[in-house]
C-alpha atoms as a PDB file:
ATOM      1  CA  UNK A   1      25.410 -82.255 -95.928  1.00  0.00           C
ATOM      2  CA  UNK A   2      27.162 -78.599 -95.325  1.00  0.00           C
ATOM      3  CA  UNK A   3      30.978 -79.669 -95.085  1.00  0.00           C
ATOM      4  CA  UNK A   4      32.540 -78.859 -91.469  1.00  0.00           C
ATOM      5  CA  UNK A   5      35.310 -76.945 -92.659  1.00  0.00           C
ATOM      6  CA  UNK A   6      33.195 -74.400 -94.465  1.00  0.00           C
ATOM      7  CA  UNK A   7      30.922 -73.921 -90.937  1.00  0.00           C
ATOM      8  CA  UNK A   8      34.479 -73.405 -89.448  1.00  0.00           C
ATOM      9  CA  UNK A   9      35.598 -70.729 -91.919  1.00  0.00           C
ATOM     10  CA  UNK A  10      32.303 -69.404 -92.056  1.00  0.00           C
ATOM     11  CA  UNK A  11      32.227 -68.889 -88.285  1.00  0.00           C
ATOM     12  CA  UNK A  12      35.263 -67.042 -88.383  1.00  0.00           C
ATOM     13  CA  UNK A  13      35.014 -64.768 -90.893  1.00  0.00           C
ATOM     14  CA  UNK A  14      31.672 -63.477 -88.610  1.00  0.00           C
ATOM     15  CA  UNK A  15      33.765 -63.369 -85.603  1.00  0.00           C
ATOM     16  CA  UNK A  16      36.024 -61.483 -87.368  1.00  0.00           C
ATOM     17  CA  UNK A  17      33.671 -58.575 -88.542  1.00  0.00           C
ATOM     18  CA  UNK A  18      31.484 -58.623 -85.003  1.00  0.00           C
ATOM     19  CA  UNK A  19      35.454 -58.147 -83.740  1.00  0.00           C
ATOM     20  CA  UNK A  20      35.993 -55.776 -85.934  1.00  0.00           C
ATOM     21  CA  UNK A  21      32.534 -53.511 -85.731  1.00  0.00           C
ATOM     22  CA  UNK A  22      32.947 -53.490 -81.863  1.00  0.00           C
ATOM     23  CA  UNK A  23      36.210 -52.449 -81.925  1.00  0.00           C
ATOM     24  CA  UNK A  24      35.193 -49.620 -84.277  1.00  0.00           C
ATOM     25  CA  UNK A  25      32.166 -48.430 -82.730  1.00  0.00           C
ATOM     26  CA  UNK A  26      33.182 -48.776 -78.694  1.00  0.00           C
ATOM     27  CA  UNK A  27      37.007 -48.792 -78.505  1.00  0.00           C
ATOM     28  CA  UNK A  28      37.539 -46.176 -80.583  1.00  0.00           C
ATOM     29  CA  UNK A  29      35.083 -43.721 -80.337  1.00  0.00           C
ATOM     30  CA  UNK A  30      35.180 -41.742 -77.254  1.00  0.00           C
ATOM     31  CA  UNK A  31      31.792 -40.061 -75.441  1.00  0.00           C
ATOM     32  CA  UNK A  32      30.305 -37.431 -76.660  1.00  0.00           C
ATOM     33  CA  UNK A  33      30.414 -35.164 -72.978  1.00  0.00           C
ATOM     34  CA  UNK A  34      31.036 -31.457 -73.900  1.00  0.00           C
ATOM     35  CA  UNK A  35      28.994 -29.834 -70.901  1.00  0.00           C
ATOM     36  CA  UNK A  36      30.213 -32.509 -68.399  1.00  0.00           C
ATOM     37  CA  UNK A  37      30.336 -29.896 -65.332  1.00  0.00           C
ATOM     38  CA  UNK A  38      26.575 -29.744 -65.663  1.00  0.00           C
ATOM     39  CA  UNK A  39      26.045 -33.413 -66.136  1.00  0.00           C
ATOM     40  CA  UNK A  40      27.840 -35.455 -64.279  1.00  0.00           C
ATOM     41  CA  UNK A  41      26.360 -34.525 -60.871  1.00  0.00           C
ATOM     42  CA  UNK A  42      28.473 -36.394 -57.795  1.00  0.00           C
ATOM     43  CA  UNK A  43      27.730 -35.765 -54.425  1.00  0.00           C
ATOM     44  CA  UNK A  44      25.499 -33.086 -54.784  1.00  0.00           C
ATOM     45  CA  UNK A  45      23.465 -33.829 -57.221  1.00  0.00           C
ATOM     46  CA  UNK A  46      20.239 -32.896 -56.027  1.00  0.00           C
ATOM     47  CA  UNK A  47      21.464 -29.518 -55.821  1.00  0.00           C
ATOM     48  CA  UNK A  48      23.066 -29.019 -58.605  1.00  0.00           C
ATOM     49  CA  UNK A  49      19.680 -30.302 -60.476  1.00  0.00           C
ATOM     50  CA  UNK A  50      17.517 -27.735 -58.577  1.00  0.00           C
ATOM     51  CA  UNK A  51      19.326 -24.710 -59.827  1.00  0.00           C
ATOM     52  CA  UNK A  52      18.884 -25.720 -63.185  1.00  0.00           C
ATOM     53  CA  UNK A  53      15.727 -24.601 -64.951  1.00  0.00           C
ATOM     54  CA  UNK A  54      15.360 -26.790 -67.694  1.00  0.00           C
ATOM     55  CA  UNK A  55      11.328 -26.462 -67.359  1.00  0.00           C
ATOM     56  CA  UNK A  56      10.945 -22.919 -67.616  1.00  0.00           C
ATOM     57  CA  UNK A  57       8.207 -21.259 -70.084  1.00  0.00           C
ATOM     58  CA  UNK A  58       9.750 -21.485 -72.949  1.00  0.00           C
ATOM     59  CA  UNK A  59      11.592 -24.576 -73.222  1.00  0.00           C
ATOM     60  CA  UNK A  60       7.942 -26.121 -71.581  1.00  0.00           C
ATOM     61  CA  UNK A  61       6.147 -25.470 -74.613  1.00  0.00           C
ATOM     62  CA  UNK A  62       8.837 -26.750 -76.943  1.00  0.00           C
ATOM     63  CA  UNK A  63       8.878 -30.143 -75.268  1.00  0.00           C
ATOM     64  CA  UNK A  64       5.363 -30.801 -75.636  1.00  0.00           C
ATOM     65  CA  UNK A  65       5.829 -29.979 -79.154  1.00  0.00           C
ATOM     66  CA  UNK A  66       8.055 -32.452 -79.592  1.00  0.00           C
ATOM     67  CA  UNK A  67       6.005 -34.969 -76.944  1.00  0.00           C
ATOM     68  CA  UNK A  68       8.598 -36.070 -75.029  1.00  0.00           C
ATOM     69  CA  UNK A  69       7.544 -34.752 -71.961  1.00  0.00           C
ATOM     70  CA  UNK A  70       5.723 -37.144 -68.702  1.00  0.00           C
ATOM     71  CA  UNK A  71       4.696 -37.175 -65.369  1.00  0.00           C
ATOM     72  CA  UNK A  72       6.911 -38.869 -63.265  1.00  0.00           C
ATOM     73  CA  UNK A  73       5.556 -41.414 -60.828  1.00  0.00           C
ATOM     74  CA  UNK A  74       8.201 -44.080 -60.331  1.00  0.00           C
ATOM     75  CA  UNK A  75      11.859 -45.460 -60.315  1.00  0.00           C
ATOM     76  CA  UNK A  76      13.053 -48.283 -62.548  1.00  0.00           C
ATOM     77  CA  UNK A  77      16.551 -49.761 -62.029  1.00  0.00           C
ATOM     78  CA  UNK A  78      18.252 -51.466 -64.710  1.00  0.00           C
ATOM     79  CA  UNK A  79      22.109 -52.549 -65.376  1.00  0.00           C
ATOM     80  CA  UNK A  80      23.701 -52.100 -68.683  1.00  0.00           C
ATOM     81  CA  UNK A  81      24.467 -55.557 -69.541  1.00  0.00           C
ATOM     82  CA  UNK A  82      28.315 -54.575 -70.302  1.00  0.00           C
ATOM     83  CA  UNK A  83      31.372 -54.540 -68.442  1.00  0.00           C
ATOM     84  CA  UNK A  84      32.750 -55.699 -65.261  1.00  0.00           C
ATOM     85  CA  UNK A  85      31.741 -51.964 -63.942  1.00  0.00           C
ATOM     86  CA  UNK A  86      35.163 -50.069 -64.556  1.00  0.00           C
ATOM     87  CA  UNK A  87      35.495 -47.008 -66.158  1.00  0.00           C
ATOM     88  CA  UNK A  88      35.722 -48.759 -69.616  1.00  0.00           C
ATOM     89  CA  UNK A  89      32.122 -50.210 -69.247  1.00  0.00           C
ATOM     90  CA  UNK A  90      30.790 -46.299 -68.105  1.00  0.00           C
ATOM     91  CA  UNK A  91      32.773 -45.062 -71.011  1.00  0.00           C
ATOM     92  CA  UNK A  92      30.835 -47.574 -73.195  1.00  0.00           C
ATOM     93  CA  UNK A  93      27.270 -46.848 -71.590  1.00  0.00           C
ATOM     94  CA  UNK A  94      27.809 -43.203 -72.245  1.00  0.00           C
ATOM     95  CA  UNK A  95      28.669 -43.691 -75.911  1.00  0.00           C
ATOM     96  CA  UNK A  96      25.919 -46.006 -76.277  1.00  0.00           C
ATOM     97  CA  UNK A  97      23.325 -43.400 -75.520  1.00  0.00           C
ATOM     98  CA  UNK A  98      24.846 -40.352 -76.398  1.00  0.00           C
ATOM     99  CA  UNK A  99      26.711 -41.292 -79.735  1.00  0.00           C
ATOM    100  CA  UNK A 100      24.595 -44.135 -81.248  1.00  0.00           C
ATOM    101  CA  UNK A 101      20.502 -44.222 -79.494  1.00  0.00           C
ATOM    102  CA  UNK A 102      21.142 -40.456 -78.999  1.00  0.00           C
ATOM    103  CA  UNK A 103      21.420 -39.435 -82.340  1.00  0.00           C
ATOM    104  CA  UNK A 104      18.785 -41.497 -83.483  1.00  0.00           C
ATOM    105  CA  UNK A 105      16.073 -40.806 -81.575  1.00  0.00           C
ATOM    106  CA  UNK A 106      15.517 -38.851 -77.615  1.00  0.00           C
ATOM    107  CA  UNK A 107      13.039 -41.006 -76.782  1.00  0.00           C
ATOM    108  CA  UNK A 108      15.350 -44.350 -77.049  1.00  0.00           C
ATOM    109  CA  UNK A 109      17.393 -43.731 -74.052  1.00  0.00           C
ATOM    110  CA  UNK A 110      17.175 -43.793 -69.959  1.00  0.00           C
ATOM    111  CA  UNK A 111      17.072 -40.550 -67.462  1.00  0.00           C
ATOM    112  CA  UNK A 112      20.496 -41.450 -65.900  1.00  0.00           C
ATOM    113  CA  UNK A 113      23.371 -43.266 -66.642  1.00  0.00           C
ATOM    114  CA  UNK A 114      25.442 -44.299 -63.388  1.00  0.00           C
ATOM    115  CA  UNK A 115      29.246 -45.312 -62.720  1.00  0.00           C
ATOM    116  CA  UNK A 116      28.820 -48.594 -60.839  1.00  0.00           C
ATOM    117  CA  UNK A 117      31.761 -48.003 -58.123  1.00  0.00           C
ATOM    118  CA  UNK A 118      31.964 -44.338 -57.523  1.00  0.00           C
ATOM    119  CA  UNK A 119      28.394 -43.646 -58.587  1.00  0.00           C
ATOM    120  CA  UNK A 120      29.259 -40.700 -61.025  1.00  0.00           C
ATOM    121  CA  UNK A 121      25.978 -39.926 -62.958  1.00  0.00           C
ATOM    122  CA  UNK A 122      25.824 -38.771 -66.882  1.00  0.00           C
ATOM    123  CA  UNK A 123      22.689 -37.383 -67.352  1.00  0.00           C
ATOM    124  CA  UNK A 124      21.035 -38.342 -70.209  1.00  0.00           C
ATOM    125  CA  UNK A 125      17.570 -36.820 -70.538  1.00  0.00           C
ATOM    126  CA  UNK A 126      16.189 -34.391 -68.775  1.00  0.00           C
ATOM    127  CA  UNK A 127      14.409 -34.908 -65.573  1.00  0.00           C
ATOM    128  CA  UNK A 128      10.998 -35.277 -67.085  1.00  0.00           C
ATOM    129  CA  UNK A 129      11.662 -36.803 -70.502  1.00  0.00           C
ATOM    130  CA  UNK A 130       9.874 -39.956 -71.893  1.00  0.00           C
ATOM    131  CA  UNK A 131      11.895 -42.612 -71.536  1.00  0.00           C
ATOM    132  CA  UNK A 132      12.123 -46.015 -73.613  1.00  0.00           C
ATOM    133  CA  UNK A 133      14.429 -48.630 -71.807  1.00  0.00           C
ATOM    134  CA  UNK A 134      11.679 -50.675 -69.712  1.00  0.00           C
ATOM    135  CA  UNK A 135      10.513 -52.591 -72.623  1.00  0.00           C
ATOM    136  CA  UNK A 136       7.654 -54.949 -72.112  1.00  0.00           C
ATOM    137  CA  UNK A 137       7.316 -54.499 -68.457  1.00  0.00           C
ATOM    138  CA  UNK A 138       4.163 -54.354 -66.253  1.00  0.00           C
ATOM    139  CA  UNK A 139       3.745 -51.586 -63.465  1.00  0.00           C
ATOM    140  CA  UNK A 140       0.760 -50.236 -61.606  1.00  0.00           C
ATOM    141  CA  UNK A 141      -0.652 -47.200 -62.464  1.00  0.00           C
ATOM    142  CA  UNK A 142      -1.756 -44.665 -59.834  1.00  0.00           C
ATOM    143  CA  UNK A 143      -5.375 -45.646 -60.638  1.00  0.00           C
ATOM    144  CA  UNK A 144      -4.518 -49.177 -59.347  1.00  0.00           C
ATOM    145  CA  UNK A 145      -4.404 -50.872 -63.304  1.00  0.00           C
ATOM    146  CA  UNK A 146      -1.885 -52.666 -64.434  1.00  0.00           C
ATOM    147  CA  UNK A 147       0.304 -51.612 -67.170  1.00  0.00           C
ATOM    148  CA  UNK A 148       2.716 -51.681 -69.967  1.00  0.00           C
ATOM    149  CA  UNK A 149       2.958 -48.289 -70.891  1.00  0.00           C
ATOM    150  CA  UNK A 150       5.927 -47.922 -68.189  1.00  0.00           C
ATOM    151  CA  UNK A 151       7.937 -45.672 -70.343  1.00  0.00           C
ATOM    152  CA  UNK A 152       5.442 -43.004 -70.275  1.00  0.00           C
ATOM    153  CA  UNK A 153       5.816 -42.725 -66.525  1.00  0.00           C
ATOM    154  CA  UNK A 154       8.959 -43.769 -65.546  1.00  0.00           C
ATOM    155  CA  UNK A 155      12.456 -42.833 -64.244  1.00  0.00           C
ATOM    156  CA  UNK A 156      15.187 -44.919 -65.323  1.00  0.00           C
ATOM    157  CA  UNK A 157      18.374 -45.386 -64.238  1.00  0.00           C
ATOM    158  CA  UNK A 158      21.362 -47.674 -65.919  1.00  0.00           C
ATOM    159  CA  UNK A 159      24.343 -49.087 -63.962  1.00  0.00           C
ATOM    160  CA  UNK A 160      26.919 -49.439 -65.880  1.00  0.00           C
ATOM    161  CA  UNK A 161      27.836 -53.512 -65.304  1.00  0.00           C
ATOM    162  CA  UNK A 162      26.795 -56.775 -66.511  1.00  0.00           C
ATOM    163  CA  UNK A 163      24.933 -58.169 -63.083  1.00  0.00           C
ATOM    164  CA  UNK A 164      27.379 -59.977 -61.821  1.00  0.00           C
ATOM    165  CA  UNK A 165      29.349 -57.731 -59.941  1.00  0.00           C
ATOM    166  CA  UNK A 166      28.517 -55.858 -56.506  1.00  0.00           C
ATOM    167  CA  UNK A 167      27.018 -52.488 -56.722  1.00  0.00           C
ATOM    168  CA  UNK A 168      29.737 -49.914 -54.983  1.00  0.00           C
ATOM    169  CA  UNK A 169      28.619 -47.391 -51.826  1.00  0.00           C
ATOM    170  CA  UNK A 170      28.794 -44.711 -54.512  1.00  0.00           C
ATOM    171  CA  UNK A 171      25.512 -46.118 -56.347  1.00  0.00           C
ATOM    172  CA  UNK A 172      23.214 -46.279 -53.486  1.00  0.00           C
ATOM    173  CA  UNK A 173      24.347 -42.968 -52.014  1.00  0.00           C
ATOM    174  CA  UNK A 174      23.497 -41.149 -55.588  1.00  0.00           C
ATOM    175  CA  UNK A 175      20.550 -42.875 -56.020  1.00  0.00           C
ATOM    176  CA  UNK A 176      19.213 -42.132 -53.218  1.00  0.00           C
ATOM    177  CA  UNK A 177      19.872 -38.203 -54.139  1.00  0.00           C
ATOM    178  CA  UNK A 178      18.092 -38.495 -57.194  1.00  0.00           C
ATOM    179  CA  UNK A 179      15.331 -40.170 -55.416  1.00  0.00           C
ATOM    180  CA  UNK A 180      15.286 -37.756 -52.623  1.00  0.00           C
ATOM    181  CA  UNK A 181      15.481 -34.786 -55.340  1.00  0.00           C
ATOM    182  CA  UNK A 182      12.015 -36.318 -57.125  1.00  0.00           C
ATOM    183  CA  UNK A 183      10.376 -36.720 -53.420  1.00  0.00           C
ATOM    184  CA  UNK A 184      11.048 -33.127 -53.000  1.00  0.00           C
ATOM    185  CA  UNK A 185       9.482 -31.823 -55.879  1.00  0.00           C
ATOM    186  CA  UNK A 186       6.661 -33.844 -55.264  1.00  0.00           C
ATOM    187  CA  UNK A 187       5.995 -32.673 -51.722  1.00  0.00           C
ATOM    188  CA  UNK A 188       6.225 -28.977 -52.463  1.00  0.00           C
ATOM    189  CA  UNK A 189       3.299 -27.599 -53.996  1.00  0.00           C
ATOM    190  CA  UNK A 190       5.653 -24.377 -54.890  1.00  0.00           C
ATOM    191  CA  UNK A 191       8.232 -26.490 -56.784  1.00  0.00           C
ATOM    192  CA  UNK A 192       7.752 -25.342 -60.729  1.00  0.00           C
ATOM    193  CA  UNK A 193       8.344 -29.424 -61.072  1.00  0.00           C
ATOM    194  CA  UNK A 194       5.568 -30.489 -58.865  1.00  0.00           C
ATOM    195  CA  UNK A 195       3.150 -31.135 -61.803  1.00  0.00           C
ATOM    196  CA  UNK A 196       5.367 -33.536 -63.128  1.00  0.00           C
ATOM    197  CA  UNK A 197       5.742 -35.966 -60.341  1.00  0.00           C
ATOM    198  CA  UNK A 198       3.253 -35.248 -57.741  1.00  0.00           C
ATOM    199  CA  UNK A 199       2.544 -38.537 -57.771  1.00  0.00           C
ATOM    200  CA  UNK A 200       5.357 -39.973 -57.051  1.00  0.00           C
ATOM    201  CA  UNK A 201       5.778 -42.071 -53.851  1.00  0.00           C
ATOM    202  CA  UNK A 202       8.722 -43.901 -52.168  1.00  0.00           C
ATOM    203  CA  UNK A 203       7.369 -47.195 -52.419  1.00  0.00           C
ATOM    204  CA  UNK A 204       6.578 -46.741 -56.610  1.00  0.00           C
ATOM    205  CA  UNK A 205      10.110 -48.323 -57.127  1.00  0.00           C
ATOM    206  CA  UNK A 206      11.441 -51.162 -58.635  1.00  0.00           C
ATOM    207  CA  UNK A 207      13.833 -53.288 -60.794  1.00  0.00           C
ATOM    208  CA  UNK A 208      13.192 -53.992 -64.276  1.00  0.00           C
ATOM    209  CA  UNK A 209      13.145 -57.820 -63.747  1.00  0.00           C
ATOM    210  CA  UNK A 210      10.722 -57.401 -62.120  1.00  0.00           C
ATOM    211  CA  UNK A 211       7.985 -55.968 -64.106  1.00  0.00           C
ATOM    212  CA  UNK A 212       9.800 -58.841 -66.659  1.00  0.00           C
ATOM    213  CA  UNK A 213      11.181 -61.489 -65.389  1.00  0.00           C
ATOM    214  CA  UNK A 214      10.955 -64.118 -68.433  1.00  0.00           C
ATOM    215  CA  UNK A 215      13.432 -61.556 -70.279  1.00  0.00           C
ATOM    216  CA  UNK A 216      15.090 -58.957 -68.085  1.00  0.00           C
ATOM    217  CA  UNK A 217      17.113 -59.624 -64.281  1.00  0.00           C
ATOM    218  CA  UNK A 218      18.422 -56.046 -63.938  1.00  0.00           C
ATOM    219  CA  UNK A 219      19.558 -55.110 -61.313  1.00  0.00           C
ATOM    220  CA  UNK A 220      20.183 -58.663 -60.262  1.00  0.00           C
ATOM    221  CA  UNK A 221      21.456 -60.715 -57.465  1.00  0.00           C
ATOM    222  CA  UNK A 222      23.556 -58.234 -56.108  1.00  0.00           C
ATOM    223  CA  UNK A 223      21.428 -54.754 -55.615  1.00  0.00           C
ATOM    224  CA  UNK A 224      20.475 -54.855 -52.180  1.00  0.00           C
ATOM    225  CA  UNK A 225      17.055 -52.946 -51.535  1.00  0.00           C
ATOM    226  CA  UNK A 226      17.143 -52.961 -48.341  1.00  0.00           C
ATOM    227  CA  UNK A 227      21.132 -50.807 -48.140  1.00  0.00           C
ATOM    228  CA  UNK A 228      19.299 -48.736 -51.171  1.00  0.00           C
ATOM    229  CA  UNK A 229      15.803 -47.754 -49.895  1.00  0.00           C
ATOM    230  CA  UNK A 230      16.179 -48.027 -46.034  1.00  0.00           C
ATOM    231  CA  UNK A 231      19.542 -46.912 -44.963  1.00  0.00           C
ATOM    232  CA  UNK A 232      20.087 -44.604 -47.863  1.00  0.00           C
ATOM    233  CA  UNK A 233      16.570 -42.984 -48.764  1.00  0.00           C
ATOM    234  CA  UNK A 234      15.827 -44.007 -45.107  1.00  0.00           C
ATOM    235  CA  UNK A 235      12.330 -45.199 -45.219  1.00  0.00           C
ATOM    236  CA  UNK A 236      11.368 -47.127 -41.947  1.00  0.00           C
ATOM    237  CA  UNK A 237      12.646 -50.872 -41.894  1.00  0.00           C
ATOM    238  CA  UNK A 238       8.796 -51.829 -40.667  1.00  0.00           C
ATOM    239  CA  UNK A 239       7.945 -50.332 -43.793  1.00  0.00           C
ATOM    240  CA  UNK A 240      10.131 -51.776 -46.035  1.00  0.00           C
ATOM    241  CA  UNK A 241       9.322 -55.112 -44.389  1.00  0.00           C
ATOM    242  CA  UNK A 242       5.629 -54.500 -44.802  1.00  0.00           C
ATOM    243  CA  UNK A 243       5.238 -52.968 -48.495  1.00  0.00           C
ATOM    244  CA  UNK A 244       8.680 -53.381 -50.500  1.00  0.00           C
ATOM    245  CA  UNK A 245      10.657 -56.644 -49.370  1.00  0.00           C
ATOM    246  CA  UNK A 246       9.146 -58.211 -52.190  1.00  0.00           C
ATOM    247  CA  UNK A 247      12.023 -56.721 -54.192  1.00  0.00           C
ATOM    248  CA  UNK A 248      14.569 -58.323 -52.765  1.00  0.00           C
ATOM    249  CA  UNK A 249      12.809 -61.643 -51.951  1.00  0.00           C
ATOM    250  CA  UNK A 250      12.524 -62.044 -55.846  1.00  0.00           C
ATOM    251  CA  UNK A 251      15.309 -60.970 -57.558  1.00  0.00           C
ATOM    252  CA  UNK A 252      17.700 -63.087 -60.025  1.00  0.00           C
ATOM    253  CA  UNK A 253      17.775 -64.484 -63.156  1.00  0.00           C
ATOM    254  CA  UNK A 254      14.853 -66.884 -63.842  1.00  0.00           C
ATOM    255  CA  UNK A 255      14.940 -65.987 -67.008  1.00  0.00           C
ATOM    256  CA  UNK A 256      15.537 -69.725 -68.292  1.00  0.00           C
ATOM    257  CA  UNK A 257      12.592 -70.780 -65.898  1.00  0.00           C
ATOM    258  CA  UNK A 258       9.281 -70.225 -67.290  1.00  0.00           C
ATOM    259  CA  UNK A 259       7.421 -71.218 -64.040  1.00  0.00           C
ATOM    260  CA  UNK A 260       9.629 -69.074 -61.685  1.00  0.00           C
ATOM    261  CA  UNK A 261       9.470 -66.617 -63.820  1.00  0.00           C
ATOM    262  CA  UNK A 262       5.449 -66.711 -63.626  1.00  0.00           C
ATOM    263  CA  UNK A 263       5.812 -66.854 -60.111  1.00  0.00           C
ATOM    264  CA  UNK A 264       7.919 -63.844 -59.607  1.00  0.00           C
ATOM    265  CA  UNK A 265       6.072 -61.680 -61.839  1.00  0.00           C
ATOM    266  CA  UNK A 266       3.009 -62.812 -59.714  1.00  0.00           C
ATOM    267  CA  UNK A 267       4.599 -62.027 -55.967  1.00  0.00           C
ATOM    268  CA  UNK A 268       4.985 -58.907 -57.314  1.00  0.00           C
ATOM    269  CA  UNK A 269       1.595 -57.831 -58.528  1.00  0.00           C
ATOM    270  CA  UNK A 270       0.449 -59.005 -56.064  1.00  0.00           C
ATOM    271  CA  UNK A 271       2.797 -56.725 -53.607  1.00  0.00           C
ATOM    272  CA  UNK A 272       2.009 -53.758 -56.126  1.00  0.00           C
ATOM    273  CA  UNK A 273      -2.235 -54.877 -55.013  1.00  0.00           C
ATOM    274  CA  UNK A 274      -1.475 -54.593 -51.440  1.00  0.00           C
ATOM    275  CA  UNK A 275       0.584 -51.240 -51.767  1.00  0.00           C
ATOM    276  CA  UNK A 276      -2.075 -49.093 -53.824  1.00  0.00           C
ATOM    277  CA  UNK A 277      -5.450 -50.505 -51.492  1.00  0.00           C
ATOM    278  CA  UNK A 278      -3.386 -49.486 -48.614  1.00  0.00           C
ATOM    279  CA  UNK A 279      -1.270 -46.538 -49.641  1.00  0.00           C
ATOM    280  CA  UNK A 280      -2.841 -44.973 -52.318  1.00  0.00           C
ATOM    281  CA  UNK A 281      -4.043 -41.778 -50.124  1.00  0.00           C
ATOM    282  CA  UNK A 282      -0.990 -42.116 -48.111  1.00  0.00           C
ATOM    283  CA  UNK A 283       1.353 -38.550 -47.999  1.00  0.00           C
ATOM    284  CA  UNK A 284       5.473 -39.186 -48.827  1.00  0.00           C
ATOM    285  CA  UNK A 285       6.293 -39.184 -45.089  1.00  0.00           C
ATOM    286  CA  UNK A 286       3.855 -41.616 -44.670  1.00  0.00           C
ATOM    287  CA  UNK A 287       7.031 -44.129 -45.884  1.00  0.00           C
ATOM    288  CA  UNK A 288       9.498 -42.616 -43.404  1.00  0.00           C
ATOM    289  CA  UNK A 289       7.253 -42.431 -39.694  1.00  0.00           C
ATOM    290  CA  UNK A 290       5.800 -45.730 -40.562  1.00  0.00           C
ATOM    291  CA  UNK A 291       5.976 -48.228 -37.464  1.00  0.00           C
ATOM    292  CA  UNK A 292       8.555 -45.225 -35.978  1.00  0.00           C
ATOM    293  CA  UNK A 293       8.505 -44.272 -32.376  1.00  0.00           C
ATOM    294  CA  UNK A 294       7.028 -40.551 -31.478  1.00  0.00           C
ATOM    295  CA  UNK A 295      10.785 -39.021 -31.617  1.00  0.00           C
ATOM    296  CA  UNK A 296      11.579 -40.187 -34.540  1.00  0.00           C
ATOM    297  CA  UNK A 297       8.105 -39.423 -36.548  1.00  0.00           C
ATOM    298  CA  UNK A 298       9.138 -36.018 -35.408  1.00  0.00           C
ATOM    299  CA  UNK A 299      12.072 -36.512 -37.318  1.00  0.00           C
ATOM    300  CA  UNK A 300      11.019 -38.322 -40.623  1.00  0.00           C
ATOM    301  CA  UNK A 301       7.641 -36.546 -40.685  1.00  0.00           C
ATOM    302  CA  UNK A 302       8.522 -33.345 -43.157  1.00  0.00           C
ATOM    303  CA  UNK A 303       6.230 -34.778 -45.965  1.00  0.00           C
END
């Protein structure tokens, strides 16, 4: 029989160097953010993002190359897993991906990285980059089949907190400009992007729990859809009630629960069922005149 004092010892001595490795790697060691007036986008984001051709000729046929490059035709939300969502835990995101995955390889990282209170973004790939943060998760594809391959077409964005905390105004007033940036370049037939995500929609959103709920809950408990998708992107409430309350009906960890697990992951496939047999020929604006009186279609109709 192992003696108790030696597990003791032994347990300490690992606590010790896990101590002593985090210190080292996320205490120390600062960000790596040389350009950060092109990067960290705040309340104009969108704008900002436009005016920078990252997807011109040249740099275009360099990406394939390297094979890194997607079509973009949905939104993933995740949360970091660290940090009570203070500056310290957006200090440690950004060194996460831009010191340790980044150096390693591109394709290990997220599009965005976001400050959970003031909403301050650190871009971390470029707007059409392969991503690799969804893991195993299950989407729809635009031809109505479910799939894993969620990376190849996906947008993802990180909070920087654990879950646990609320999201601040700042997040769902910046995501919603990054959303409304992608909607744009998928409604303009001009845009030099539009190849990349014309086939992204509104209602092709969602939180990584769940696509996979038996191992992931980000964003959690306390992302509200609803403040995120109608009164900041500003689809139509009927809408929202019709195609995408789903998301915020099941969210939470049921992680530990095998059979609410199964039954979130099936609430949703079955939402993501209803949404391409009725929407799939649907236009963008579609989302924002839905169930809308004639003034304001007028309004939310630009496409």
């Amino acid at each position: 029989m192992i003696d108790q004092n030696f597990l003791i010892i032994a347990r300490k001595i690992l606590e010790f160097i896990l101590n002593f490795f985090n210190k080292k790697t996320y205490k120390k060691t600062k960000p790596v953010i040389e350009d950060v007036e092109d990067v960290v986008l705040k309340s104009n984001w969108w704008q900002l993002y436009t005016d920078y051709d990252f997807l011109d000729e040249d740099f275009e046929r360099a990406a394939k190359g390297r094979g890194f490059i997607t079509k973009k035709n949905q939104v993933t939300l995740h949360f970091s897993g660290w940090g009570i969502g203070d500056d310290a835990a957006f200090e440690r995101l950004n060194d996460y991906f831009t010191n340790i995955i980044g150096k390693t390889t591109r394709n290990a990282n997220c599009t965005l990285n976001m400050h959970n209170r003031s909403g301050k973004i650190l871009r971390i790939l470029e707007a059409f980059e392969q991503t690799w943060t969804n893991g195993y998760m299950i989407y729809m594809d635009i031809k109505g089949r479910f799939t894993k391959s969620t990376n190849n077409m996906a947008i993802t964005i990180e909070v920087a907190q654990n879950g646990n905390y609320k999201y601040g105004p700042g997040v769902y007033r910046n995501l919603a400009k990054v959303f409304h940036w992608y909607l744009r370049q998928a409604a303009d037939e001009d845009s030099i992007f539009y190849k990349y995500c014309k086939d992204f929609k509104p209602w092709r959103v969602c939180g990584h729990e769940h696509g996979y709920p038996h191992k992931r809950y980000d964003p959690g408990k306390h992302f509200d859809w609803f403040k995120f998708l109608v009164t900041h992107v500003g689809i139509s409430k009927s809408f929202f009630d019709r195609y995408l309350l789903v998301l915020d009906e099941n969210k939470g960890n049921t992680m530990k629960n095998k059979a609410e697990s199964n039954l979130k992951l099936s609430r949703f496939k079955q939402a993501l069922e209803v949404i391409h047999v009725e929407l799939a020929d649907k236009p963008i604006s579609y989302a924002f005149s839905y169930g809308r009186t004639q003034a304001e279609k007028k309004i939310f109709n630009r496409g």
